[in-house]
C-alpha atoms as a PDB file:
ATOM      1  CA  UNK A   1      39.178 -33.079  10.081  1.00  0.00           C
ATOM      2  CA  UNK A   2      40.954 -30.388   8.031  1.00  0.00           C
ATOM      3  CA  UNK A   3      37.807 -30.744   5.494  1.00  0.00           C
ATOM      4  CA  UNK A   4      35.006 -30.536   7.923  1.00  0.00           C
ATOM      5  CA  UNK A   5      36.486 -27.239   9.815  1.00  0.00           C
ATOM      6  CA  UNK A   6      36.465 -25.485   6.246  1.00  0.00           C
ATOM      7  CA  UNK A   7      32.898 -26.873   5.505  1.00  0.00           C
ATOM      8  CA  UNK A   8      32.000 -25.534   8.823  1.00  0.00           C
ATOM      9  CA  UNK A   9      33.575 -22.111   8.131  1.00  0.00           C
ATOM     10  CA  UNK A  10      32.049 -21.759   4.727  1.00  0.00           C
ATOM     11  CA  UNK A  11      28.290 -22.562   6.028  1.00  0.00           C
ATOM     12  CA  UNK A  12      29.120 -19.870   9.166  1.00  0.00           C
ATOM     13  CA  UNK A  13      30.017 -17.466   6.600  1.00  0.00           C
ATOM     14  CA  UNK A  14      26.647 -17.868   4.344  1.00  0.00           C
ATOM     15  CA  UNK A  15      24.930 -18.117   7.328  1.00  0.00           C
ATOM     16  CA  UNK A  16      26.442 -14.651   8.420  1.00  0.00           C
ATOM     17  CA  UNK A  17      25.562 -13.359   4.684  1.00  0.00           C
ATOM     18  CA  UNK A  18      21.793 -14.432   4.462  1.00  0.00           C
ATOM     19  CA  UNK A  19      21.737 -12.829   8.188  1.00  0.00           C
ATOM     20  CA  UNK A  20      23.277  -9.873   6.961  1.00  0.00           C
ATOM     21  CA  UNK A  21      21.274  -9.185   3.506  1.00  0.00           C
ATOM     22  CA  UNK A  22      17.799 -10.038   5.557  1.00  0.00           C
ATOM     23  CA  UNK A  23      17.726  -7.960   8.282  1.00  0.00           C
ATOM     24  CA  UNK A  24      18.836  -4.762   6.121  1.00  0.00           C
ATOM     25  CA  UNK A  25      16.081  -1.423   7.095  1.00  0.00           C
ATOM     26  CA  UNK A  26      14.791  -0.849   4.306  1.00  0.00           C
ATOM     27  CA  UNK A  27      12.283   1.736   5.240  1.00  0.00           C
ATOM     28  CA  UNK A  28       9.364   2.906   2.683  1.00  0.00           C
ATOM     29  CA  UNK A  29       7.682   5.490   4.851  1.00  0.00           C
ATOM     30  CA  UNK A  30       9.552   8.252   6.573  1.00  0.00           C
ATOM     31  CA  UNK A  31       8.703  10.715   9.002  1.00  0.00           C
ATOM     32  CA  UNK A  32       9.409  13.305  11.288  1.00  0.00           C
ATOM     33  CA  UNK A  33      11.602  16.057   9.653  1.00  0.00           C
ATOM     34  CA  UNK A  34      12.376  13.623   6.606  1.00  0.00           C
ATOM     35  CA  UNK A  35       8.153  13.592   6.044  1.00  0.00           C
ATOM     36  CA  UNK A  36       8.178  16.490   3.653  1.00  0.00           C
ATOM     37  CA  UNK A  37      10.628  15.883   1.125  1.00  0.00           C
ATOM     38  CA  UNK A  38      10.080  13.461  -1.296  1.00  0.00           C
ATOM     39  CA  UNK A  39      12.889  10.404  -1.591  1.00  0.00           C
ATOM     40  CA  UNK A  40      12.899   7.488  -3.430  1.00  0.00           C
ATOM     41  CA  UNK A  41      11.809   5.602  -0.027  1.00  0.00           C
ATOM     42  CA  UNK A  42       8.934   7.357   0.093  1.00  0.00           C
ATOM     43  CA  UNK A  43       5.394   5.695  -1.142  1.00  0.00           C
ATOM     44  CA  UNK A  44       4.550   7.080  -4.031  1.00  0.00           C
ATOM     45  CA  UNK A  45       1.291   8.762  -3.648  1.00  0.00           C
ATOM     46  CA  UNK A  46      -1.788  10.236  -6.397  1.00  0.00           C
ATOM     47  CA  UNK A  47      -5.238  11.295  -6.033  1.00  0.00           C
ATOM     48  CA  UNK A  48      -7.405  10.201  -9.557  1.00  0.00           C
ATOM     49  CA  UNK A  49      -9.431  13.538  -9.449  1.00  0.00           C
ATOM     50  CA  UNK A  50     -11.430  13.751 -12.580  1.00  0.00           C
ATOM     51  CA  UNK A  51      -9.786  11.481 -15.208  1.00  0.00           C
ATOM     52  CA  UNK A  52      -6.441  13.424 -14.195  1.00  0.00           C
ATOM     53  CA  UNK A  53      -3.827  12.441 -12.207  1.00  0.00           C
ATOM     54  CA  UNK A  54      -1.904  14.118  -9.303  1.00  0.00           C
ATOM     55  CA  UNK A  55       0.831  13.228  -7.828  1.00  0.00           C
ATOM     56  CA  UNK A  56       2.401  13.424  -4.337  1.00  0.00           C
ATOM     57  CA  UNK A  57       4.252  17.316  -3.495  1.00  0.00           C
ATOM     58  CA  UNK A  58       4.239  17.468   0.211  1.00  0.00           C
ATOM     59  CA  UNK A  59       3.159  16.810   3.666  1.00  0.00           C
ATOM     60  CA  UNK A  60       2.277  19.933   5.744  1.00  0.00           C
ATOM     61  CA  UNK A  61       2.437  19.447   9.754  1.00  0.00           C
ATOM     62  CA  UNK A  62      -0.043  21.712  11.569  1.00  0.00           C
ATOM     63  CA  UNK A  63       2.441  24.223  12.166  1.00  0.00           C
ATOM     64  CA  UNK A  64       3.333  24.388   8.572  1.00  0.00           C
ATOM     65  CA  UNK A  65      -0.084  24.857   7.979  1.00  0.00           C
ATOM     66  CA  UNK A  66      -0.278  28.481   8.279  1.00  0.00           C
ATOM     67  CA  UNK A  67       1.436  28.087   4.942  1.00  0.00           C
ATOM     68  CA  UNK A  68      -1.219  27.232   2.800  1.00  0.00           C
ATOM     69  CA  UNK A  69      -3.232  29.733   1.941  1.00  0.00           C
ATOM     70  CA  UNK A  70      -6.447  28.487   3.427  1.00  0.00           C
ATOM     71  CA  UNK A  71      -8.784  31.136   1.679  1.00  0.00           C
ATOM     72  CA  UNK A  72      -7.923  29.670  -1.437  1.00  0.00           C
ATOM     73  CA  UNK A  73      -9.387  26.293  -1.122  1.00  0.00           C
ATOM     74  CA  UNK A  74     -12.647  24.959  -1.667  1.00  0.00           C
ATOM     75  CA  UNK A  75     -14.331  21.455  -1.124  1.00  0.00           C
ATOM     76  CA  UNK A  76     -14.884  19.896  -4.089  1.00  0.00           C
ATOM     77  CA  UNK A  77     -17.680  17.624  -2.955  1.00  0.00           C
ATOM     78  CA  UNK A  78     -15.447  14.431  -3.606  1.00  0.00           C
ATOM     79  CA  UNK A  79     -13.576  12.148  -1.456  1.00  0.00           C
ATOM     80  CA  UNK A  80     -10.687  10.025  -1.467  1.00  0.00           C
ATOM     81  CA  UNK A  81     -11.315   6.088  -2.703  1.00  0.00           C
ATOM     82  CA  UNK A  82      -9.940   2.927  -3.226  1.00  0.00           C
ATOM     83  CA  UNK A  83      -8.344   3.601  -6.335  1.00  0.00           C
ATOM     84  CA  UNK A  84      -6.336   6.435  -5.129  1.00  0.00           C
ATOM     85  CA  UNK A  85      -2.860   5.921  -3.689  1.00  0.00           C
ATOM     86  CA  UNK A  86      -3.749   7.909  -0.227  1.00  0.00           C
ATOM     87  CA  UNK A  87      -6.111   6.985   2.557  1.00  0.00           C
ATOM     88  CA  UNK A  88      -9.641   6.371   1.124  1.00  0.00           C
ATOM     89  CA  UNK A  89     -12.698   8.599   2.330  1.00  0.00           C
ATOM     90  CA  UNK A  90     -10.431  12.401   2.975  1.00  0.00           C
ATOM     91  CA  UNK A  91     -12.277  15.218   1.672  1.00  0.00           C
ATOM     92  CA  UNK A  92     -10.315  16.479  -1.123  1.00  0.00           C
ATOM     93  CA  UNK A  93      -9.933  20.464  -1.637  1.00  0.00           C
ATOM     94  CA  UNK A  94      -8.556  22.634  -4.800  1.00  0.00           C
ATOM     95  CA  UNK A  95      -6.266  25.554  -4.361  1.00  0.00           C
ATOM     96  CA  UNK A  96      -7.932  28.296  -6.460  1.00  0.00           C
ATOM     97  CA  UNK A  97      -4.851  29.952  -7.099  1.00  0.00           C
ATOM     98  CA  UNK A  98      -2.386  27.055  -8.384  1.00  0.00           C
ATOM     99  CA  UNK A  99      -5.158  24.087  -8.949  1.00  0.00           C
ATOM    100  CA  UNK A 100      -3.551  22.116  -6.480  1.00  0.00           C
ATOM    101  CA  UNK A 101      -5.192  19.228  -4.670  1.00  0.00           C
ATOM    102  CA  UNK A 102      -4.781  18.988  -0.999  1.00  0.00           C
ATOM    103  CA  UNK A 103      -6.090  16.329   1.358  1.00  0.00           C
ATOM    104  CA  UNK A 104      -6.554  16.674   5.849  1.00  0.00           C
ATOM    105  CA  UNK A 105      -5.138  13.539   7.890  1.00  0.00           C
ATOM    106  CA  UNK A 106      -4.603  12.910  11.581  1.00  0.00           C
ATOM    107  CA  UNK A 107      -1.511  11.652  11.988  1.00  0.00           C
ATOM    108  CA  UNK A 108      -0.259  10.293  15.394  1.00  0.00           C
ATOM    109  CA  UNK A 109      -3.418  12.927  16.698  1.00  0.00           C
ATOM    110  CA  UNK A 110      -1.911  15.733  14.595  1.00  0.00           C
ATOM    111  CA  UNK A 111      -3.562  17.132  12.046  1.00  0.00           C
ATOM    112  CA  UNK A 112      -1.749  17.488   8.784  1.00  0.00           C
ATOM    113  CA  UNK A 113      -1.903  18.559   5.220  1.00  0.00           C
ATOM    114  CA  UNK A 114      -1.018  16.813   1.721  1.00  0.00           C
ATOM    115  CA  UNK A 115      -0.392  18.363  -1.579  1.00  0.00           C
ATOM    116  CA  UNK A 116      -0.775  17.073  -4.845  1.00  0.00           C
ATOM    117  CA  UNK A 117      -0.003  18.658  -8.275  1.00  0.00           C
ATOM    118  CA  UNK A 118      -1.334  17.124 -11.823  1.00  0.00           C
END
């Protein structure tokens, strides 16, 4: 009896372990005030623009906006695809002033902003 209350102890215990380790959050998308910093649970993120890669800087919520200076960017003609690491089809713009790429989402019906850098 002795042997089968410790067998039954042991298996509650693993049980209680494999529980435990499976229902951990690990999250891989952030957002809300956490959305503009970059963290090592955040996606990692690139636009291929012209045989050079850029990389993820920052989400920009429509009030944030007003931050980028909007008179600096043009449309470069090209959109977003498949082999980027963002939402295929955005029209992607250049910051004149720092060569920046930046790309317009809705998001939950907001509009918002992404930066990349090469």
């Amino acid at each position: 009896m002795r042997n089968k209350n410790f067998a039954l102890f042991v298996v509650a215990i693993l049980a209680l372990f494999v529980v435990m380790t499976g229902c951990s959050q690990n999250r891989t998308f952030t957002h809300a005030t956490e959305r503009s910093q970059i963290s090592e649970s955040f996606p990692r993120m690139w636009i291929d623009y012209k045989g050079e890669k850029y990389t993820f800087v920052k989400v920009y919520s429509e009030k944030e906006a007003a931050a980028i200076q909007q008179d600096n960017l043009i449309d470069t003609g090209e959109v977003t695809g498949t082999g980027d690491g963002v939402e295929s089809d955005l029209p992607i713009f250049k910051d004149t002033a720092t060569n920046n790429l930046f790309v317009c989402s809705s998001y939950q019906n907001q509009k918002e902003w992404v930066e990349f850098k090469r």
